[in-house]
Protein backbone atom coordinates (compact mmCIF):
# COMPACT_ATOMS: atom_id res chain seq x y z
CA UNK A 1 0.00 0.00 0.00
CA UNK A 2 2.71 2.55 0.73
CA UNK A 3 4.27 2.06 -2.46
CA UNK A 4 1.11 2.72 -4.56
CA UNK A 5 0.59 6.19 -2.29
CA UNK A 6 4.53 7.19 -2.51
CA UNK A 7 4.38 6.58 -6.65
CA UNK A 8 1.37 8.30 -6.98
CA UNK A 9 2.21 11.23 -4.62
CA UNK A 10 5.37 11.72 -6.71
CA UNK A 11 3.81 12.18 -10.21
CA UNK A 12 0.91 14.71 -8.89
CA UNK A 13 3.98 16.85 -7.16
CA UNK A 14 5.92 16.93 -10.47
CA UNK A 15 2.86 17.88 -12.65
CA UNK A 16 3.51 22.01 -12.89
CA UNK A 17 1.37 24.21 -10.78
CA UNK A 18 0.53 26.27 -14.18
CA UNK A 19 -0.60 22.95 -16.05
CA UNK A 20 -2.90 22.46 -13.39
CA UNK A 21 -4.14 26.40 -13.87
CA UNK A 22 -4.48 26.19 -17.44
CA UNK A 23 -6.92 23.60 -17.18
CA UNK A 24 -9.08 24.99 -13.98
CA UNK A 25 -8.65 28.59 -16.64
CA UNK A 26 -10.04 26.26 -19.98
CA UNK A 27 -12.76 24.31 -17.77
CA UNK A 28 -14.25 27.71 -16.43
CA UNK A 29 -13.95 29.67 -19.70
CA UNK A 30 -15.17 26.70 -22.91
CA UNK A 31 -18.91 26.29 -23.68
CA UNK A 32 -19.21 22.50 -23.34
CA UNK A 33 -16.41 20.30 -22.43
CA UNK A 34 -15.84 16.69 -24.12
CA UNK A 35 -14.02 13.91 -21.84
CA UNK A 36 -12.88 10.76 -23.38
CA UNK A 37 -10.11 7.77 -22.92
CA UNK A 38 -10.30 4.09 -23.46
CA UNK A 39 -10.59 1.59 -20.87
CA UNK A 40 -9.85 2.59 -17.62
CA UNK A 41 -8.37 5.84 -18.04
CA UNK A 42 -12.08 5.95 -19.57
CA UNK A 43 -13.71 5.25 -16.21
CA UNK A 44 -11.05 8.07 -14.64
CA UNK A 45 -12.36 10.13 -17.55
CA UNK A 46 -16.21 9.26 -16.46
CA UNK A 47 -15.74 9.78 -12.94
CA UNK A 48 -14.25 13.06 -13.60
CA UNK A 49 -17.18 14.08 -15.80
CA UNK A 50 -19.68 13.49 -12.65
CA UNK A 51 -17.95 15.64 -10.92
CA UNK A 52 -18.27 18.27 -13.07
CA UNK A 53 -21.87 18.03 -13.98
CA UNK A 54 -22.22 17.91 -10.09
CA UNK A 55 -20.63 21.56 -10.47
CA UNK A 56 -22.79 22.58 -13.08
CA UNK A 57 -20.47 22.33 -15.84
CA UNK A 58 -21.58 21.45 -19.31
CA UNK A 59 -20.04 17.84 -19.85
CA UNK A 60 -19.90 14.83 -21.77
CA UNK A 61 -18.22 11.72 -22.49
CA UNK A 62 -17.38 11.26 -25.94
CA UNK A 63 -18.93 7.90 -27.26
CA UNK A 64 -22.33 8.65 -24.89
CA UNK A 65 -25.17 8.03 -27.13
CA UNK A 66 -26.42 11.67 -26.05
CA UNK A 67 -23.15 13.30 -27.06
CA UNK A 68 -23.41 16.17 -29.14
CA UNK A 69 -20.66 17.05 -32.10
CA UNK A 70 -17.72 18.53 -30.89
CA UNK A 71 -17.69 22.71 -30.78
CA UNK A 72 -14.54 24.97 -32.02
CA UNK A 73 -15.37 26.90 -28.72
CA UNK A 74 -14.92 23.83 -26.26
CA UNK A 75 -12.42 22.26 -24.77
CA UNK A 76 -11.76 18.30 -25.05
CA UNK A 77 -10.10 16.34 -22.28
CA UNK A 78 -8.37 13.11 -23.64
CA UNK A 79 -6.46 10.57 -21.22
CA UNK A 80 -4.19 8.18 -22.59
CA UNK A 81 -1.33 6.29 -20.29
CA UNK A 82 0.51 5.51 -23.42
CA UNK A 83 -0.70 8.31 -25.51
CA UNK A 84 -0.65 5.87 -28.51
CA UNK A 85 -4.64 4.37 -27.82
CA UNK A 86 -6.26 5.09 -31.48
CA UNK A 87 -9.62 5.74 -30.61
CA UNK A 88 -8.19 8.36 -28.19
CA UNK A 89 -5.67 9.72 -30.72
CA UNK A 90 -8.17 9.61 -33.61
CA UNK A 91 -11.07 12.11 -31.18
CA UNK A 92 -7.93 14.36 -30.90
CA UNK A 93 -7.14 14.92 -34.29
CA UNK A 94 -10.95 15.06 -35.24
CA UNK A 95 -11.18 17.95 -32.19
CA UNK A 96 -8.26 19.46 -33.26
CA UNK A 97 -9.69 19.72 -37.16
CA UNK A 98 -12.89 20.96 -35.65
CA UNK A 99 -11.19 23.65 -33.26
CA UNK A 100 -11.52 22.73 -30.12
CA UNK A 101 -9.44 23.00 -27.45
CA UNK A 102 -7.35 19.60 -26.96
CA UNK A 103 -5.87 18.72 -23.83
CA UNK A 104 -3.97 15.26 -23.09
CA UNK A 105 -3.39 13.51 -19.66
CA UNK A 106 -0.53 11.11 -20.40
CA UNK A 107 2.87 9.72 -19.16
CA UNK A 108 4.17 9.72 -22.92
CA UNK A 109 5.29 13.51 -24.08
CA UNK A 110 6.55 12.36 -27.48
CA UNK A 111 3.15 10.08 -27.94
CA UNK A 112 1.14 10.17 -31.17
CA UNK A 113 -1.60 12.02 -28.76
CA UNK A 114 0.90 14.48 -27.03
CA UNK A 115 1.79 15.67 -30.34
CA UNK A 116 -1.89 16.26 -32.13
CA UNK A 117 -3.02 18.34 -28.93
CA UNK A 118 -2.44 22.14 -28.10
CA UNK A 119 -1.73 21.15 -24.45
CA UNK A 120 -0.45 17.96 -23.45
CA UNK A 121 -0.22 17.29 -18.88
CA UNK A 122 2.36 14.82 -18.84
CA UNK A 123 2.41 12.26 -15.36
CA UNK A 124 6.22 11.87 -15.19
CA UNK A 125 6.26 8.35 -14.38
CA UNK A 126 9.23 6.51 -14.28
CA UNK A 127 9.32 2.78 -14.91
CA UNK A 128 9.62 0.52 -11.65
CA UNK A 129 10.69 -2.95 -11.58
CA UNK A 130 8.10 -3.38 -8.50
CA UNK A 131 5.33 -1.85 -10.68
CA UNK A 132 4.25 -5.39 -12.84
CA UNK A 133 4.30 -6.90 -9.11
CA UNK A 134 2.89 -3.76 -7.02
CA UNK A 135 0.99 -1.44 -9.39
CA UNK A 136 0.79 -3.33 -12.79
CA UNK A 137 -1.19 -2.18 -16.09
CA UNK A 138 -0.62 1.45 -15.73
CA UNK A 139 -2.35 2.02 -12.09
CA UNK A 140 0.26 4.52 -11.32
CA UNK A 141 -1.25 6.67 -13.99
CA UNK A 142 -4.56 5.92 -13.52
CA UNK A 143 -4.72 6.93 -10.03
CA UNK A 144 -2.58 9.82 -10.26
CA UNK A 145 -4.99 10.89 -12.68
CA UNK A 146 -8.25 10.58 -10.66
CA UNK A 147 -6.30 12.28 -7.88
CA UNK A 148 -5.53 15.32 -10.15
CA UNK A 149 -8.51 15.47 -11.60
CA UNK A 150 -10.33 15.07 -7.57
CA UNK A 151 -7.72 18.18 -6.45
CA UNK A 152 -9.06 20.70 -8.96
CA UNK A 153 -12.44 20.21 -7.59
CA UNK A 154 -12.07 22.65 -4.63
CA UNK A 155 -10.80 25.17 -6.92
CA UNK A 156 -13.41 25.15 -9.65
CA UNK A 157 -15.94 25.05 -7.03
CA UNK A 158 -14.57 28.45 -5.27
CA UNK A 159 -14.11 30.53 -9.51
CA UNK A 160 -17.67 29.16 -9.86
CA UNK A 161 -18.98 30.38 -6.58
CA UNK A 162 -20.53 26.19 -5.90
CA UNK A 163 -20.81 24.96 -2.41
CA UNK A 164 -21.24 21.24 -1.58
CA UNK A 165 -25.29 21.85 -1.59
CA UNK A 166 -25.42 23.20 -4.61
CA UNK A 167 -23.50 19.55 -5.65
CA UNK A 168 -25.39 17.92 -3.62
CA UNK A 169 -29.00 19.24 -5.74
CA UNK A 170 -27.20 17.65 -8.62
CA UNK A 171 -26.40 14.33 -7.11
CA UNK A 172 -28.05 11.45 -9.21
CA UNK A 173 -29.14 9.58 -5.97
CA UNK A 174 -31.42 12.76 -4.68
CA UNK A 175 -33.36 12.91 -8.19
């Protein structure tokens, strides 16, 4: 268990405090914003999207059946460990043609998906021997990701003036 938390807490401390602005400073200022990744970066990617309709924000998941085209004035969140996923590279360059915003979450900065996005967060993660045994199939990212993602919260919640009730009224289980 302490290895997971001393990996993890190791990539979120080298991610740059101004990538982490940027995105609070895109979130807050796009129409609608897109989320999407593959697999379980996808369910990082959906959990994240709660959260922000919770806030108020005007989210989807890409793929959603309910998922309106892409906008050249939103923003589109794509996470990738390897950054070379094609599904995930392929709604980057289609954003990118369209104009929106594209920002990556990955660990690879010269990745197919780093390059084909005007902002790429890269999770420094450096390859363990203990991770196949301790952390294997990119859980290092994955969880680093949720984390960052979960951290932001706080912050969009005070630039958007939300308290916890006002998440609360948009919590599925009070419908």
């Amino acid at each position: 268990m302490d290895y997971l938390k001393e990996r993890c807490k190791a990539v979120v401390y080298s991610i740059p405090e101004s990538d982490w602005n940027k995105l609070i400073e895109l979130i807050v200022s796009k129409e609608k914003i897109f989320i999407y990744g593959s697999g379980r970066s996808g369910l990082i990617g959906q959990l994240f999207s709660v959260r922000l309709v919770q806030i108020g924000i005007n989210v989807y998941f890409v793929g959603d059946m309910t998922t309106p085209i892409i906008g050249k004035n939103d923003l589109t969140i794509l996470i990738s460990n390897t950054g070379q996923t094609t599904s995930v590279v392929q709604t980057a360059e289609i954003a990118m043609r369209i104009g929106s915003h594209v920002v990556s979450l990955t660990s690879s900065p010269s990745s197919r998906l780093a390059a084909v996005s005007d902002t790429a967060i890269v999770f420094k993660i450096k390859k363990d021997a203990t991770d196949s045994e301790l952390a294997p199939l990119g859980t290092i990212f994955e969880d680093t990701v949720l984390f960052f993602f979960d951290c932001m919260i706080p912050e969009l919640m005070k630039r958007l003036n939300v308290t916890e009730e006002d998440m609360r009224k948009r919590h599925a289980i009070w419908v």
